[in-house]
N, C-alpha and C. Protein backbone atom coordinates (compact mmCIF):
# COMPACT_ATOMS: atom_id res chain seq x y z
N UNK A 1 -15.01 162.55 33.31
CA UNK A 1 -13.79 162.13 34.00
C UNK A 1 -13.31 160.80 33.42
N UNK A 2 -11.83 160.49 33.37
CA UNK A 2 -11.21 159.55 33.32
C UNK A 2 -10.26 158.79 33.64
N UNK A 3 -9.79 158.21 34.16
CA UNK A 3 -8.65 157.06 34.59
C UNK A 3 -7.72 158.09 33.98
N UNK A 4 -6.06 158.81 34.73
CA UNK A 4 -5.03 159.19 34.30
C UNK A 4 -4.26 158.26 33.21
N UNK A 5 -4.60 156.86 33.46
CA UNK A 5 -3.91 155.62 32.78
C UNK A 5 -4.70 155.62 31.39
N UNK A 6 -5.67 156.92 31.28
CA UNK A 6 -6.35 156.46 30.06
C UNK A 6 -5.93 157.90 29.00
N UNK A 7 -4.64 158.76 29.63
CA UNK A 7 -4.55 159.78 28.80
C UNK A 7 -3.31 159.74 27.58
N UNK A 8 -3.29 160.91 27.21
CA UNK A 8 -2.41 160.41 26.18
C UNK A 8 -1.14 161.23 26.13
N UNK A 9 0.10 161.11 25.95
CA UNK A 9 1.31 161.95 25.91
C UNK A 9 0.84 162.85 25.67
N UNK A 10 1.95 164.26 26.13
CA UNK A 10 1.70 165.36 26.12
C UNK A 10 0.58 165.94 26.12
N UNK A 11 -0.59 165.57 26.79
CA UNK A 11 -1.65 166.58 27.11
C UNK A 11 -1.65 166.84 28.62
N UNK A 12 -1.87 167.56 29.07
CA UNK A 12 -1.96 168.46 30.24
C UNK A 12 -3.67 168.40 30.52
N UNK A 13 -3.68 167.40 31.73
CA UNK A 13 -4.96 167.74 32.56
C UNK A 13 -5.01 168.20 33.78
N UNK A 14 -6.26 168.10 34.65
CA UNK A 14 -6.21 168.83 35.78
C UNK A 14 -6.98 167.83 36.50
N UNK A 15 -6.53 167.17 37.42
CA UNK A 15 -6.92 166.22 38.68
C UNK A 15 -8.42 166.45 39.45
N UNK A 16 -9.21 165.90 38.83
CA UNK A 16 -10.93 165.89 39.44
C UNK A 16 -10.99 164.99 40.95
N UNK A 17 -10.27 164.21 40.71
CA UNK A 17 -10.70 163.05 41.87
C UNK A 17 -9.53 162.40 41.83
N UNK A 18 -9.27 161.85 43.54
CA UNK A 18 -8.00 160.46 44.01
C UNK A 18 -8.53 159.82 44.59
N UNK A 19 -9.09 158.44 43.67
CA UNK A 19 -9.40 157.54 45.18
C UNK A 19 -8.54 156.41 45.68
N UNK A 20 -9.06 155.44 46.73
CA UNK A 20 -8.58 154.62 46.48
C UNK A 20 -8.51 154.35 48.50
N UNK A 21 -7.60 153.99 49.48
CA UNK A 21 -7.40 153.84 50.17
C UNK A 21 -6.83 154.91 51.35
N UNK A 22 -6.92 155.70 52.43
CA UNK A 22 -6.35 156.52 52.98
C UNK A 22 -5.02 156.57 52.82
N UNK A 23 -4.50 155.37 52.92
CA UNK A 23 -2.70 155.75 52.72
C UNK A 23 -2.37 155.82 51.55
N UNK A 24 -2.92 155.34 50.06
CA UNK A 24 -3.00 155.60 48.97
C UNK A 24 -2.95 157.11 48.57
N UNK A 25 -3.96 157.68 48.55
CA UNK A 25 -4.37 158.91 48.50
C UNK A 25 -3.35 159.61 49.12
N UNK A 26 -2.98 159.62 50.58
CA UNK A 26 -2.00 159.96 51.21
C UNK A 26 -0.58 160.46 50.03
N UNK A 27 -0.61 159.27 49.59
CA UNK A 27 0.99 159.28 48.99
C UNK A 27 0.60 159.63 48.37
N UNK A 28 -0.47 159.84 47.21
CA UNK A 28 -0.10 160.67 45.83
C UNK A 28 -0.20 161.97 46.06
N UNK A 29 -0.75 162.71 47.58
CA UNK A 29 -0.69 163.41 47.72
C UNK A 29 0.71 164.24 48.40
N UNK A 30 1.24 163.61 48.39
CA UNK A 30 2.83 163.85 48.90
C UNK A 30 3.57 164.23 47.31
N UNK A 31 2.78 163.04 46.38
CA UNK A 31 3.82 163.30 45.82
C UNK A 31 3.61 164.41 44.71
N UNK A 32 2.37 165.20 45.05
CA UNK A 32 1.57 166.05 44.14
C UNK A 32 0.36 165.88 43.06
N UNK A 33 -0.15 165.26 43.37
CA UNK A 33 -1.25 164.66 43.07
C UNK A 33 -2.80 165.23 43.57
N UNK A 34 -3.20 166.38 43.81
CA UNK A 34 -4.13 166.79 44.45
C UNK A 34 -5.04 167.28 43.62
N UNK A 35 -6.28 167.43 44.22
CA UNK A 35 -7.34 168.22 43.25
C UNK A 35 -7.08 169.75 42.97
N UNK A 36 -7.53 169.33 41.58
CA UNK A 36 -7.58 170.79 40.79
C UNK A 36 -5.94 171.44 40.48
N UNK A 37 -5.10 170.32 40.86
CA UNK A 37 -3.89 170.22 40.15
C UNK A 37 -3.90 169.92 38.83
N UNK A 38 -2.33 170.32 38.08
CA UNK A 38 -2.21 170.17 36.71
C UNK A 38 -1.23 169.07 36.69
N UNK A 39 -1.31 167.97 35.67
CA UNK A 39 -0.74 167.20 35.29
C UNK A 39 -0.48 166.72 33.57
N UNK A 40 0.74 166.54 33.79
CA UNK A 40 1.40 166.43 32.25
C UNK A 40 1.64 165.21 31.96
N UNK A 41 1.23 164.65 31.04
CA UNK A 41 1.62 162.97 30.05
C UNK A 41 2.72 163.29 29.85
N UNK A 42 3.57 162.80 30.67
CA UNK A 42 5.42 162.73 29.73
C UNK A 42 5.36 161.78 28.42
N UNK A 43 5.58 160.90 28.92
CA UNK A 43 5.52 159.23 28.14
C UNK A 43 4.72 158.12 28.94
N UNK A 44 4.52 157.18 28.02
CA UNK A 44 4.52 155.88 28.74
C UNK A 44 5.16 155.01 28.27
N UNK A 45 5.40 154.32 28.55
CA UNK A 45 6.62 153.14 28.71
C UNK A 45 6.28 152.03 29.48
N UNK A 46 5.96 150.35 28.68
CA UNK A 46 5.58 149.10 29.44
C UNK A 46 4.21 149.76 30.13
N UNK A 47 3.50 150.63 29.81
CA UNK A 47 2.25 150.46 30.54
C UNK A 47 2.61 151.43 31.82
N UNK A 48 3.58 151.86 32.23
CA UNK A 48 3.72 153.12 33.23
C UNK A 48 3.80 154.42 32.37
N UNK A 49 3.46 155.26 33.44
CA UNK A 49 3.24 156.56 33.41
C UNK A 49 4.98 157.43 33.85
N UNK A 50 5.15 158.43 33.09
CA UNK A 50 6.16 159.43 33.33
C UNK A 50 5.53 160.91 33.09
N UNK A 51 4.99 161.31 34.43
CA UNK A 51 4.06 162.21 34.43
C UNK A 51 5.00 163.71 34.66
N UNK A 52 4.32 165.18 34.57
CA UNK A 52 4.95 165.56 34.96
C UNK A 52 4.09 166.52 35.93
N UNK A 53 4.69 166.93 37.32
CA UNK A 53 3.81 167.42 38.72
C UNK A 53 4.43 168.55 38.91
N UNK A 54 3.95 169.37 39.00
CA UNK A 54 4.44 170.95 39.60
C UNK A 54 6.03 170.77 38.61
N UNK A 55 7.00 170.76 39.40
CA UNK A 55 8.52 171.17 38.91
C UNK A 55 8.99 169.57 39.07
N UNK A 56 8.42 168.26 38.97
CA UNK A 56 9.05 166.98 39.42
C UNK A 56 8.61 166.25 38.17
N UNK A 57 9.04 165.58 37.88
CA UNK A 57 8.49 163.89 37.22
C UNK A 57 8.69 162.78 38.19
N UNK A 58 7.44 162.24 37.64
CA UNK A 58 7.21 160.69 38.62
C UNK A 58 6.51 159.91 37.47
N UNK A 59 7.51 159.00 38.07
CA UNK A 59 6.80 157.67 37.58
C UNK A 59 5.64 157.03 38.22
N UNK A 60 4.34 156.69 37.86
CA UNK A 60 3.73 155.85 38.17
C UNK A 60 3.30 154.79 37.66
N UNK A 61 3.06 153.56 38.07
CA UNK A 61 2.51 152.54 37.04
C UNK A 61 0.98 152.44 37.13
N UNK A 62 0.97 151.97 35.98
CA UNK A 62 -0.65 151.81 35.64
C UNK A 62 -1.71 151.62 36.43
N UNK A 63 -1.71 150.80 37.72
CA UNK A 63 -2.44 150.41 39.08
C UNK A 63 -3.07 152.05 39.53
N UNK A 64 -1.65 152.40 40.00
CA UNK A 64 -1.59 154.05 40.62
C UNK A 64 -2.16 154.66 39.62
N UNK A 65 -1.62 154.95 38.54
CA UNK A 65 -2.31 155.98 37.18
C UNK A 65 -4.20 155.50 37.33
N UNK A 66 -4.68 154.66 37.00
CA UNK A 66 -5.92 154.78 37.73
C UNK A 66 -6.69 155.19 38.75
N UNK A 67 -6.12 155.14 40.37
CA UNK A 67 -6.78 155.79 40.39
C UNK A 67 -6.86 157.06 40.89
N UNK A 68 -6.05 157.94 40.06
CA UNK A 68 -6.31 159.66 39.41
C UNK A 68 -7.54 159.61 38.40
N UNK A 69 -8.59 160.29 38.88
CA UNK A 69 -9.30 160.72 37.77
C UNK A 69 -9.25 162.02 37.21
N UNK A 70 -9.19 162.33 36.40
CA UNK A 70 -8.79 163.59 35.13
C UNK A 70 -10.37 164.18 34.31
């Protein structure tokens, strides 16, 4: 496993672990972020993430992109 903040454009992983705080977790789970989900490296840009989730892109920054583990 690794830090989401540690992947690289365009590869496609699949979400092992979210930690972090209940309301943390909460929200990435709103915003599609769950286990054994698929996630796409759009770009990064300044150190954020432009991911891509089911049918959405989100931005996250680097703080958040950690802690997704992949």
């Amino acid at each position: 496993m690794m830090p989401l903040a540690m992947a690289k454009p365009g590869e496609t992983y699949t979400i092992c672990k979210v930690t972090g705080k209940d309301e943390v977790r909460q929200r990435l789970a709103e915003l599609g972020f769950v286990v054994d989900g698929a996630v796409t490296v759009v770009s990064e840009l300044g150190g954020n993430l432009i991911l891509q989730v089911k049918d959405s892109r989100v931005a996250l920054d680097r703080n958040m992109a950690t802690r997704i583990l992949v």
